[in-house]
PDB file of N, CA and C in Angstrom:
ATOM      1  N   UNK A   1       9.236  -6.184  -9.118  1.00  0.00           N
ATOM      2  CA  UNK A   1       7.813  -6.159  -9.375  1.00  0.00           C
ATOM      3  C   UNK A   1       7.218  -7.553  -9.198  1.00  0.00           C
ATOM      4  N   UNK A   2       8.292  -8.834  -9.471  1.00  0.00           N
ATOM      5  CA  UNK A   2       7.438  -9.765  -9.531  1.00  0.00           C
ATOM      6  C   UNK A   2       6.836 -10.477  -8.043  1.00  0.00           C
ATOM      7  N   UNK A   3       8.062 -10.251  -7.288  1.00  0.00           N
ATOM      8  CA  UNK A   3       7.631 -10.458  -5.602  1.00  0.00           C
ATOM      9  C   UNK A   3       6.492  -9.815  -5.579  1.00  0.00           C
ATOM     10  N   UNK A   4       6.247  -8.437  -5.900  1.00  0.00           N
ATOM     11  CA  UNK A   4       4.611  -7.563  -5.487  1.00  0.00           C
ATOM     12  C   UNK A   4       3.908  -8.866  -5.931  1.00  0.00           C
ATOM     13  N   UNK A   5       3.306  -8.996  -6.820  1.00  0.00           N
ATOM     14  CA  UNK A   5       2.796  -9.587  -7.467  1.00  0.00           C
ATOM     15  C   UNK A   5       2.482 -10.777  -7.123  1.00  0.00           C
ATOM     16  N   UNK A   6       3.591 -11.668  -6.405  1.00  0.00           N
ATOM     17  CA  UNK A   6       3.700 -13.181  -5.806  1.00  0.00           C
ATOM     18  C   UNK A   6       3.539 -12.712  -4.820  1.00  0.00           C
ATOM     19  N   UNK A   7       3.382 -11.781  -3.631  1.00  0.00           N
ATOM     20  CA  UNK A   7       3.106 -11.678  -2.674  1.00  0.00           C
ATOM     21  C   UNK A   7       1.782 -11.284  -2.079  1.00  0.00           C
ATOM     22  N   UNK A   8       0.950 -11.040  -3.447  1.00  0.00           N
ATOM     23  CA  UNK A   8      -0.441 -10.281  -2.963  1.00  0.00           C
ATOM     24  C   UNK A   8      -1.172 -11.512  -3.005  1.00  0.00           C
ATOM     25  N   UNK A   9      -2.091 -12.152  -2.198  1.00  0.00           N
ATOM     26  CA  UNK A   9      -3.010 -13.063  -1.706  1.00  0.00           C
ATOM     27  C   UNK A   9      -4.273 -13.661  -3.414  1.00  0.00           C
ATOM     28  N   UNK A  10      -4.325 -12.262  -4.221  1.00  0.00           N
ATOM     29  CA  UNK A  10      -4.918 -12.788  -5.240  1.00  0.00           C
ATOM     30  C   UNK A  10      -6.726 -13.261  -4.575  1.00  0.00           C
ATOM     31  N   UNK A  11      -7.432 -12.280  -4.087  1.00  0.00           N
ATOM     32  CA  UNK A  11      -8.585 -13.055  -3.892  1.00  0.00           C
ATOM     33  C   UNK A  11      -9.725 -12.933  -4.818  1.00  0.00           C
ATOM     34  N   UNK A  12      -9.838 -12.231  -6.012  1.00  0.00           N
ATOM     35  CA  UNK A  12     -10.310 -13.002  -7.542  1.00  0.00           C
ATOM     36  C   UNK A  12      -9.527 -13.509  -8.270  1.00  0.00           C
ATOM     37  N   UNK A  13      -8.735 -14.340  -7.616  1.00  0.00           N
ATOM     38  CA  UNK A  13      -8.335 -15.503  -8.050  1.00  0.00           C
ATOM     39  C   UNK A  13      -7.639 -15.456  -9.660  1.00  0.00           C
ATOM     40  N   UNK A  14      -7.034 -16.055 -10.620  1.00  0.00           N
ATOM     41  CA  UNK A  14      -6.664 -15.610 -11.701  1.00  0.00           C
ATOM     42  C   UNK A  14      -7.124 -14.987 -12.766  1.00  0.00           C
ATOM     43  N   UNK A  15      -8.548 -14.451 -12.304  1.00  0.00           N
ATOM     44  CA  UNK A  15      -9.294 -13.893 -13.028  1.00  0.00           C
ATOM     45  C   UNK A  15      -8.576 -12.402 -12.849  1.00  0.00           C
ATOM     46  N   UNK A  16      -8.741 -12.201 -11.479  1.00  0.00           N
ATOM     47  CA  UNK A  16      -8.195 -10.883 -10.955  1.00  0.00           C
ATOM     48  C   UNK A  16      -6.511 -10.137 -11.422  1.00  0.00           C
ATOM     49  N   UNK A  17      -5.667 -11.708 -11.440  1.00  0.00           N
ATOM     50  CA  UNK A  17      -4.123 -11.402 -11.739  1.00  0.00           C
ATOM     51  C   UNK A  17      -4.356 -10.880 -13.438  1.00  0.00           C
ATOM     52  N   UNK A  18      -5.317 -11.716 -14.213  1.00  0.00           N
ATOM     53  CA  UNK A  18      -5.133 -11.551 -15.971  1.00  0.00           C
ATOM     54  C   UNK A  18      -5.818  -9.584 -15.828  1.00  0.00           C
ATOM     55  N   UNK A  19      -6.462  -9.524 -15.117  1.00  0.00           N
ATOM     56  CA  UNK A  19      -7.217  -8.485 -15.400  1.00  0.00           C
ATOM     57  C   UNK A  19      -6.170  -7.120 -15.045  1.00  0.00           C
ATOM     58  N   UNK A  20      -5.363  -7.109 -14.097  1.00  0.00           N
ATOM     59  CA  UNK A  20      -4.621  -6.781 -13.726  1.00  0.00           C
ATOM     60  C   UNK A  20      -3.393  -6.454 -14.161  1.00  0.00           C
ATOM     61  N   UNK A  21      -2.902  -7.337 -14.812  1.00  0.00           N
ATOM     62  CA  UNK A  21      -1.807  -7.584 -16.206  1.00  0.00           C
ATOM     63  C   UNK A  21      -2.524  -6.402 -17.167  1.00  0.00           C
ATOM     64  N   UNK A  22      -3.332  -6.996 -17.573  1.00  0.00           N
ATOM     65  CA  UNK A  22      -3.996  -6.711 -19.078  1.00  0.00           C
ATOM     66  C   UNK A  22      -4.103  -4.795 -18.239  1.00  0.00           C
ATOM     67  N   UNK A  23      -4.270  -4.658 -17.187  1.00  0.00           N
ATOM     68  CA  UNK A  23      -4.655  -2.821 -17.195  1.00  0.00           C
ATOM     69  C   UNK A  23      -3.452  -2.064 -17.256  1.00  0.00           C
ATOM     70  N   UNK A  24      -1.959  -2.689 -16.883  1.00  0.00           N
ATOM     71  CA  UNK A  24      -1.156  -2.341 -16.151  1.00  0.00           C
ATOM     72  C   UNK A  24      -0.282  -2.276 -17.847  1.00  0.00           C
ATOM     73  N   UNK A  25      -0.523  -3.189 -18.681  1.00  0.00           N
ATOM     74  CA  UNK A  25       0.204  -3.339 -20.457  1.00  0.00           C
ATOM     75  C   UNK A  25      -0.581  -2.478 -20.649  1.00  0.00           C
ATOM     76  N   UNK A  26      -2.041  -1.807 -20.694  1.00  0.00           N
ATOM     77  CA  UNK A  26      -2.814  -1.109 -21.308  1.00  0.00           C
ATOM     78  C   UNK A  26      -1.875   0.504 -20.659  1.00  0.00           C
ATOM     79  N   UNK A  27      -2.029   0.789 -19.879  1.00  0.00           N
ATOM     80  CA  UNK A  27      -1.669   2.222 -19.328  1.00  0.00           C
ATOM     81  C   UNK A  27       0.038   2.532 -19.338  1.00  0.00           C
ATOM     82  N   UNK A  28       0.007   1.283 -19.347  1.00  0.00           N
ATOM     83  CA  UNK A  28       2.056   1.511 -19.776  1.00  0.00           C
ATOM     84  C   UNK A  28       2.366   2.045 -20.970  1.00  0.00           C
ATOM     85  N   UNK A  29       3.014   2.977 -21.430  1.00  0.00           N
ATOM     86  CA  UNK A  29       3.553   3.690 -22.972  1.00  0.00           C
ATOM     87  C   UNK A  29       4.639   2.749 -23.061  1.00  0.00           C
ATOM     88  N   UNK A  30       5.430   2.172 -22.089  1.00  0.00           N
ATOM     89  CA  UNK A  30       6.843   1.866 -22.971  1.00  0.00           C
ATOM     90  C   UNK A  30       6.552   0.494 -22.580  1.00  0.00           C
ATOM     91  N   UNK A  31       7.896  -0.571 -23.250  1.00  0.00           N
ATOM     92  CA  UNK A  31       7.978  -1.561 -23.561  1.00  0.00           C
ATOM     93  C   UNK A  31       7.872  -2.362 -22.202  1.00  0.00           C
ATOM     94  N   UNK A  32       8.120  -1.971 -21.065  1.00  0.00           N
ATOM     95  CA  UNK A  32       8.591  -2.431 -20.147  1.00  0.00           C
ATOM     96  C   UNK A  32       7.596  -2.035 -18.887  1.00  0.00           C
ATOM     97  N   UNK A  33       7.003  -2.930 -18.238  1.00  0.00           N
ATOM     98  CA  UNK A  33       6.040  -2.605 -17.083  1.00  0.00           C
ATOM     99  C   UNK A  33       6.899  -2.169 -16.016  1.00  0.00           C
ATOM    100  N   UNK A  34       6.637  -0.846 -15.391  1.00  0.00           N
ATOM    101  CA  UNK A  34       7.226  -0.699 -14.429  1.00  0.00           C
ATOM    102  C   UNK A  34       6.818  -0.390 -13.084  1.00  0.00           C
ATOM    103  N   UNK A  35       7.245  -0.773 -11.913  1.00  0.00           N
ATOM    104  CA  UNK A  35       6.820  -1.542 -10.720  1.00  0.00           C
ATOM    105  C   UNK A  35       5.773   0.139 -10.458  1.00  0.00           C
ATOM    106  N   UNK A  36       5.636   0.846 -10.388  1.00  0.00           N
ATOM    107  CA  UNK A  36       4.968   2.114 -10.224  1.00  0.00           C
ATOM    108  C   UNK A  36       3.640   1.530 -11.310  1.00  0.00           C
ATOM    109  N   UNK A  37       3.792   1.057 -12.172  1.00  0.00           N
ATOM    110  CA  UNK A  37       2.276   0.776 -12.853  1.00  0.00           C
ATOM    111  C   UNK A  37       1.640  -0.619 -12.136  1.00  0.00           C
ATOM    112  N   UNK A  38       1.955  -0.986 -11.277  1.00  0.00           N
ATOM    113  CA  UNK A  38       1.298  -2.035  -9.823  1.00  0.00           C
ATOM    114  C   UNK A  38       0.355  -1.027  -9.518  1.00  0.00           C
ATOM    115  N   UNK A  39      -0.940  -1.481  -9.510  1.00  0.00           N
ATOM    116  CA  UNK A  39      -1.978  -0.831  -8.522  1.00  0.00           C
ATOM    117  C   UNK A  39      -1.821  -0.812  -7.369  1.00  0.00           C
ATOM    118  N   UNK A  40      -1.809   0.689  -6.644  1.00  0.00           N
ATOM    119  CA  UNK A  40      -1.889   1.050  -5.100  1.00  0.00           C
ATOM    120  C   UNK A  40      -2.368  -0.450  -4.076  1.00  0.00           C
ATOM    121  N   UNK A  41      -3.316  -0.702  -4.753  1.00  0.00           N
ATOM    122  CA  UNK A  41      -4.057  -1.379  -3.620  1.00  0.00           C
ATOM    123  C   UNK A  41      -3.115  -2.976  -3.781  1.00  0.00           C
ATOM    124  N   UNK A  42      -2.107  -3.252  -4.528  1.00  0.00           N
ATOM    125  CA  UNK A  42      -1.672  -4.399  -4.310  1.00  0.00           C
ATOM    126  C   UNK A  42      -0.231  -3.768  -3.835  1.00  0.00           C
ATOM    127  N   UNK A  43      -0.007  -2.974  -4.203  1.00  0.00           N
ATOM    128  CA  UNK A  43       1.568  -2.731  -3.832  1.00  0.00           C
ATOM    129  C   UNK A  43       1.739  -2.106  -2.238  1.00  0.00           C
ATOM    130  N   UNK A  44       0.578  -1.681  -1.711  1.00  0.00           N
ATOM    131  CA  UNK A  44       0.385  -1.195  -0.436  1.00  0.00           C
ATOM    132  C   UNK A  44      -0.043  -2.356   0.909  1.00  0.00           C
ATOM    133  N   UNK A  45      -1.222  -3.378   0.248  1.00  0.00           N
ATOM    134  CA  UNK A  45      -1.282  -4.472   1.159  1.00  0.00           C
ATOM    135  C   UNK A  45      -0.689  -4.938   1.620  1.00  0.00           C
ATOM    136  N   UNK A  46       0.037  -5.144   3.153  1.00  0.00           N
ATOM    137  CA  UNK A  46       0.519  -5.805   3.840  1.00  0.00           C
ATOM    138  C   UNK A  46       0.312  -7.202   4.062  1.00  0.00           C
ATOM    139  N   UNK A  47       0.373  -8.586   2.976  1.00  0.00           N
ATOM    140  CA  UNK A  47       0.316  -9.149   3.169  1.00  0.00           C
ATOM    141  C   UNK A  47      -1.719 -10.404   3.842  1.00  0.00           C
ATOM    142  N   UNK A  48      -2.151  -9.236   3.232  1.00  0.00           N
ATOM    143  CA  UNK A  48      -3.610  -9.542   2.801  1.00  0.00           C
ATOM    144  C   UNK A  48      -4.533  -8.621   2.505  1.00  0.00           C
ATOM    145  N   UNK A  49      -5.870  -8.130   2.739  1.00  0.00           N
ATOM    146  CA  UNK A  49      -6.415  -7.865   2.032  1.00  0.00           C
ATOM    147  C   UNK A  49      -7.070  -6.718   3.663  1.00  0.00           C
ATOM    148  N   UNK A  50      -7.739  -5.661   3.160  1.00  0.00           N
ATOM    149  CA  UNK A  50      -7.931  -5.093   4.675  1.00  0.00           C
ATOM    150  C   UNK A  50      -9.297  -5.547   5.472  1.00  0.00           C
ATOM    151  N   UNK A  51      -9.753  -6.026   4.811  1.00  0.00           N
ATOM    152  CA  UNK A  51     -10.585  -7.163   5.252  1.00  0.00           C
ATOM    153  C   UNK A  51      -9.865  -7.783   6.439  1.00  0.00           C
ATOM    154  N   UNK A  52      -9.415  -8.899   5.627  1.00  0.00           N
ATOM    155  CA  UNK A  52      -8.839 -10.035   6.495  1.00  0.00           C
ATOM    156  C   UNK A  52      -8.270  -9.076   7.929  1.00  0.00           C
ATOM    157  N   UNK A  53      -7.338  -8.509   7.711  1.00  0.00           N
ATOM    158  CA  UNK A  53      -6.628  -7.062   8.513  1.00  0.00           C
ATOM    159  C   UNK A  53      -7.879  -6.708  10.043  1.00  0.00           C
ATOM    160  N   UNK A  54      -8.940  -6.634   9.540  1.00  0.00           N
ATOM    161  CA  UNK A  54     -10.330  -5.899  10.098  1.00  0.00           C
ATOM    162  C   UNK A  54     -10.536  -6.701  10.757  1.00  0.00           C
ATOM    163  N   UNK A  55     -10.935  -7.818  10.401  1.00  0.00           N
ATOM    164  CA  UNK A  55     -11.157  -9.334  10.684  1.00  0.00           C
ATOM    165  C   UNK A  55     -10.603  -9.664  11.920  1.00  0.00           C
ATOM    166  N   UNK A  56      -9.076  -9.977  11.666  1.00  0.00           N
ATOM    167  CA  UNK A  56      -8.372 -10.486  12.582  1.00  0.00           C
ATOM    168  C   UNK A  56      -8.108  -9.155  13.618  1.00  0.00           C
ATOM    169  N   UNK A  57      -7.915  -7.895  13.350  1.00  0.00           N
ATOM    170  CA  UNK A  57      -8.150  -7.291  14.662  1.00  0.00           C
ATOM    171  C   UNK A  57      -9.613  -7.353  15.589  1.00  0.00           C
ATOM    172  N   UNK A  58     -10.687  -7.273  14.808  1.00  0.00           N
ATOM    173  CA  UNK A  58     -12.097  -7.409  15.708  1.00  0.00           C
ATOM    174  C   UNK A  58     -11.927  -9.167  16.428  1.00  0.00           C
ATOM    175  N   UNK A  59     -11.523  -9.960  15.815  1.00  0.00           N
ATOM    176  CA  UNK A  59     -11.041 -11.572  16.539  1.00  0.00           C
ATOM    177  C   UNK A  59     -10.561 -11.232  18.075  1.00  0.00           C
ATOM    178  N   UNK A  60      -9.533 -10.715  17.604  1.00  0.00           N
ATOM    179  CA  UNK A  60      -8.607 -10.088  18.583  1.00  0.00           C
ATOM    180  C   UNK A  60      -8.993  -9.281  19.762  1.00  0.00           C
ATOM    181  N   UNK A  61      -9.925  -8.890  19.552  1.00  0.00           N
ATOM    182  CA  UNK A  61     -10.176  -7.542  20.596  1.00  0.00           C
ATOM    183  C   UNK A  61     -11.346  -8.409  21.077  1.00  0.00           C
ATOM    184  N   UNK A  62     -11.977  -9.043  20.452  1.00  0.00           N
ATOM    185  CA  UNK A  62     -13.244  -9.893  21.063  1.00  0.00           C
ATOM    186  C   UNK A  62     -12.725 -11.137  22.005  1.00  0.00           C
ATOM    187  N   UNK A  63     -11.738 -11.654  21.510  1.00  0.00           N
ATOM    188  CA  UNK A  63     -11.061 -12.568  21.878  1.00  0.00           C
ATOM    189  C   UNK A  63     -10.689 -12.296  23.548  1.00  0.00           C
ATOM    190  N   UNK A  64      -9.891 -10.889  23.569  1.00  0.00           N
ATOM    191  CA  UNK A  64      -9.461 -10.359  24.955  1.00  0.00           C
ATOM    192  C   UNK A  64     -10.452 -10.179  25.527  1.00  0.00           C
ATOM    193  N   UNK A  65     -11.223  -9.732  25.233  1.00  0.00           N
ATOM    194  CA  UNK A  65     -12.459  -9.606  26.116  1.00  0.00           C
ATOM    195  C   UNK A  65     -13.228 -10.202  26.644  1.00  0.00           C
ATOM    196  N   UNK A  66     -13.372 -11.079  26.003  1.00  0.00           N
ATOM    197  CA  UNK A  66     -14.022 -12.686  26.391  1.00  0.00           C
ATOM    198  C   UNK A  66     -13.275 -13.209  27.635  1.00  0.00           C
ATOM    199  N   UNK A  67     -11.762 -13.641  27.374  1.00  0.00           N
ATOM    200  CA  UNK A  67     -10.819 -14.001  28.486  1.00  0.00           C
ATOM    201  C   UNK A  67     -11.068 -13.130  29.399  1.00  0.00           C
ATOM    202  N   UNK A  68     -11.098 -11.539  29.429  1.00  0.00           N
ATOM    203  CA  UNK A  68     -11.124 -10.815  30.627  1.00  0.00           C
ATOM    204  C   UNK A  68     -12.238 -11.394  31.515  1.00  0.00           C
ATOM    205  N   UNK A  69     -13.677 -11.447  30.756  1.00  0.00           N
ATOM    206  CA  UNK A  69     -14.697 -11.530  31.671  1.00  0.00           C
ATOM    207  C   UNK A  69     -14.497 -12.644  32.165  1.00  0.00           C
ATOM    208  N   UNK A  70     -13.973 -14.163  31.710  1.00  0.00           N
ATOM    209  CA  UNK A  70     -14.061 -15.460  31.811  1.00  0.00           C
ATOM    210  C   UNK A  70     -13.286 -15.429  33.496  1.00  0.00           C
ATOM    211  N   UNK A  71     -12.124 -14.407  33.199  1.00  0.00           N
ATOM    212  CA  UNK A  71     -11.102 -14.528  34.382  1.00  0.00           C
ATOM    213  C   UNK A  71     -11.833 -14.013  35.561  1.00  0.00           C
ATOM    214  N   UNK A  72     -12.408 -12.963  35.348  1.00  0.00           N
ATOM    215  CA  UNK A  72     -13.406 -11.896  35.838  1.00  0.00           C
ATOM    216  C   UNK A  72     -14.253 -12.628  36.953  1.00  0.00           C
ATOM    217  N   UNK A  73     -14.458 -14.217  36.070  1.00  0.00           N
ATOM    218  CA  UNK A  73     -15.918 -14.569  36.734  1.00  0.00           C
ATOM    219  C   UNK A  73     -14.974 -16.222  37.181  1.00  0.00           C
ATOM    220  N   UNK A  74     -13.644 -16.506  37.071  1.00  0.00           N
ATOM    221  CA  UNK A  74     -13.450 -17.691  37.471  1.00  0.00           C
ATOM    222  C   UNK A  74     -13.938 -18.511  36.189  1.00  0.00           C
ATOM    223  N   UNK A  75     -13.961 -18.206  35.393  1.00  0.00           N
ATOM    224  CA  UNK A  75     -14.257 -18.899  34.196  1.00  0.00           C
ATOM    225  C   UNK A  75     -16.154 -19.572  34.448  1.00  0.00           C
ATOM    226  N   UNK A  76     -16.737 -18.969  34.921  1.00  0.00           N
ATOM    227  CA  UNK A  76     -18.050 -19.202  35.085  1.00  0.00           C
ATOM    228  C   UNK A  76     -18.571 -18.392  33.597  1.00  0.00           C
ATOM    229  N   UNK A  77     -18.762 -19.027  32.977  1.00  0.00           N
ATOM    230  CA  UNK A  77     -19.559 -18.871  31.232  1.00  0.00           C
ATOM    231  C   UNK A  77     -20.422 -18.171  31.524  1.00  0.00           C
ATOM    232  N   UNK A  78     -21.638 -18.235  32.410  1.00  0.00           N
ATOM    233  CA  UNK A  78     -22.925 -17.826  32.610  1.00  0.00           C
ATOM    234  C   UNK A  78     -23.232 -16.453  33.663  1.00  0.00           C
ATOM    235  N   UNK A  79     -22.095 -15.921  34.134  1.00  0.00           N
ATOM    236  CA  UNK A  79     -21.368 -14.851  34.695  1.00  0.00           C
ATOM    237  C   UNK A  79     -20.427 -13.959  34.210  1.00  0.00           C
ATOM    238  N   UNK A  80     -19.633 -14.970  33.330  1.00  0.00           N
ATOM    239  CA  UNK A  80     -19.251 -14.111  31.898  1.00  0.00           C
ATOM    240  C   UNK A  80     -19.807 -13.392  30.952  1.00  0.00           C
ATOM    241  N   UNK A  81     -20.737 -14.119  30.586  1.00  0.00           N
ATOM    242  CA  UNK A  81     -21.898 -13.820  29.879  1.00  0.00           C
ATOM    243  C   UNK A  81     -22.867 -12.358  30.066  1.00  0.00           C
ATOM    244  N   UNK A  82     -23.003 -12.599  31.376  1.00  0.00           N
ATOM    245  CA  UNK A  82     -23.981 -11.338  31.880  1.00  0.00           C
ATOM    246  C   UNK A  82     -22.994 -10.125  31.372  1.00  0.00           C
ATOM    247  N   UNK A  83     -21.586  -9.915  32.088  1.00  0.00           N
ATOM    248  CA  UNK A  83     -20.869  -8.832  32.155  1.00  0.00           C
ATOM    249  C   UNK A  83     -21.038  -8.703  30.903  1.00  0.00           C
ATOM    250  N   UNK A  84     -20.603  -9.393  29.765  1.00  0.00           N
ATOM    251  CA  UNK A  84     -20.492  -9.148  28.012  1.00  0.00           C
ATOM    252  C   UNK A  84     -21.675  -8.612  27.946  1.00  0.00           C
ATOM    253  N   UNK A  85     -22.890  -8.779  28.274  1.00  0.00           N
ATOM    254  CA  UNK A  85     -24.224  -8.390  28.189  1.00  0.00           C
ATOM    255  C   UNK A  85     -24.569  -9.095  26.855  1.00  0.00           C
ATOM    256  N   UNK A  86     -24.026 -10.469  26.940  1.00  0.00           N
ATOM    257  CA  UNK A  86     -24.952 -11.342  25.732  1.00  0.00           C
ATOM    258  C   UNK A  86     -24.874 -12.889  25.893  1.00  0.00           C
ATOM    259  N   UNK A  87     -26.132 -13.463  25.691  1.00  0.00           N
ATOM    260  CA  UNK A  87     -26.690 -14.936  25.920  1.00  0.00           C
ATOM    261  C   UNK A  87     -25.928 -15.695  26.094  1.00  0.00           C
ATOM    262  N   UNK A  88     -26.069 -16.668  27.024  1.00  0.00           N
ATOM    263  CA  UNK A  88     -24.848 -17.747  27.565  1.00  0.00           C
ATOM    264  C   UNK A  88     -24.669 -18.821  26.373  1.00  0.00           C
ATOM    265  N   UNK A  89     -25.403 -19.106  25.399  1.00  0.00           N
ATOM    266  CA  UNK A  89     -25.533 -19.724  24.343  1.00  0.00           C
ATOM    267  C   UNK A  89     -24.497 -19.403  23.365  1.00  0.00           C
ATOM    268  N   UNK A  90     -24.878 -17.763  23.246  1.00  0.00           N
ATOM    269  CA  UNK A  90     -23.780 -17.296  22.071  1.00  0.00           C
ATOM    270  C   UNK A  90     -22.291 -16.848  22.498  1.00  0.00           C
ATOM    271  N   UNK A  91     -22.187 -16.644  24.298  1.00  0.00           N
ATOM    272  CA  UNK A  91     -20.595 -16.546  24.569  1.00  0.00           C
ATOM    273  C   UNK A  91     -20.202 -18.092  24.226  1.00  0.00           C
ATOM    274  N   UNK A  92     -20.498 -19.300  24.508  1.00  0.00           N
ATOM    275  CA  UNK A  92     -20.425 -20.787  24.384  1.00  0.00           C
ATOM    276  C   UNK A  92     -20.150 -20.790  22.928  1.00  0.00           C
ATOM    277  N   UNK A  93     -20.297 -20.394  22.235  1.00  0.00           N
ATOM    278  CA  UNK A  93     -20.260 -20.160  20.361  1.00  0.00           C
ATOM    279  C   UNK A  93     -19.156 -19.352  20.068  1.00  0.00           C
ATOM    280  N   UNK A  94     -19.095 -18.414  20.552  1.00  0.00           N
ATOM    281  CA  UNK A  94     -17.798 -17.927  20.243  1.00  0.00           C
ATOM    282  C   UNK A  94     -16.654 -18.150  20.626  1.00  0.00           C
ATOM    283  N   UNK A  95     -16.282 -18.727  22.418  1.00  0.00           N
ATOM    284  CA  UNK A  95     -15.391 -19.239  22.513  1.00  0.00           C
ATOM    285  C   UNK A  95     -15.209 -20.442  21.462  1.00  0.00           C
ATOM    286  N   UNK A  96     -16.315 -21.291  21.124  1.00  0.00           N
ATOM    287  CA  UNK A  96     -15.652 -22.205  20.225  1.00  0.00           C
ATOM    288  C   UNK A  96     -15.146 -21.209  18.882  1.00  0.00           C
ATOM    289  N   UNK A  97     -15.731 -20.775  18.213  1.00  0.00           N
ATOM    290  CA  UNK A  97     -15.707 -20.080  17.148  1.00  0.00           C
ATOM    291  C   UNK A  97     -13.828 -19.498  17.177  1.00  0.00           C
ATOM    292  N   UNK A  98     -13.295 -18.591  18.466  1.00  0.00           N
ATOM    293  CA  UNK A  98     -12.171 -18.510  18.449  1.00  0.00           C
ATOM    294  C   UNK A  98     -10.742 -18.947  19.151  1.00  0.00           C
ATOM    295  N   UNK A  99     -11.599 -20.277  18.925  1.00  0.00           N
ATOM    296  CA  UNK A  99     -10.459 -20.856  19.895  1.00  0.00           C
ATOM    297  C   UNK A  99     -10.337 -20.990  21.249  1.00  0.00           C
ATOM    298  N   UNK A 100     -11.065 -20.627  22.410  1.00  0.00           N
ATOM    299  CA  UNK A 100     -10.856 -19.980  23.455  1.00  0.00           C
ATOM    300  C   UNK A 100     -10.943 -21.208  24.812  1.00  0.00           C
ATOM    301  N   UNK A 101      -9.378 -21.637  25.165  1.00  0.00           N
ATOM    302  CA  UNK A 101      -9.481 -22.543  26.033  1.00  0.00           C
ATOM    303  C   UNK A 101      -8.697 -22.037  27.305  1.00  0.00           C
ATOM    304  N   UNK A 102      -9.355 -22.647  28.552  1.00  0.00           N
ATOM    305  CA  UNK A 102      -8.149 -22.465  29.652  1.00  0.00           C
ATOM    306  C   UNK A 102      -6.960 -23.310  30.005  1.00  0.00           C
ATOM    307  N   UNK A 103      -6.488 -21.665  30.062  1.00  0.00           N
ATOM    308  CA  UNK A 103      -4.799 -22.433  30.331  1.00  0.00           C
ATOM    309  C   UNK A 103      -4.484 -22.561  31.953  1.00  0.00           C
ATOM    310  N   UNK A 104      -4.370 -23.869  32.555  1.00  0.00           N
ATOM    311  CA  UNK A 104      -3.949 -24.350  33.841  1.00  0.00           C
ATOM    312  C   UNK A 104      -2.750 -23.964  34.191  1.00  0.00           C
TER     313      UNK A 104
END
């Protein structure tokens, strides 16, 4: 149980772990917390939160897409841009935003 526990990201912070404790002693009958009284949503997270999860796949998929058009157009930004069907300003923003450099 205690790995669950050390392994969940914690994003209300120790407010969230005491609160958590305190539900898990409350609903327990016997002396002993047992790993089944872990809330679903921490014992199921893979290692963050499904957020973050959401996050980094939409990164991801935006990310490829960006490169496709970039390749698409010879790395011409402003030809890239058109195909994405959005402002040469804000493709310029997001490549910074995710990183997005060419590789020679």
């Amino acid at each position: 149980m205690f790995a669950i526990l050390e392994n969940y990201p914690w994003p209300g912070n120790a407010r969230e772990l005491k609160n958590t404790v305190e539900r898990m002693a409350i609903l327990t009958p016997s002396d002993r917390i047992p790993e089944e009284a872990v809330p679903l949503e921490i014992r199921v997270t893979p290692g963050g939160s499904p957020a973050a999860s959401l996050q980094d796949t939409r990164d991801s998929a935006e990310r490829a897409s960006i490169i496709k058009a970039l390749d698409q157009t010879s790395w011409n930004v402003s030809g890239a841009a058109r195909l994405l069907g959005i402002e040469r300003t804000n493709l310029h923003k997001r490549i910074r935003a995710l990183g997005i450099t060419r590789e020679i």
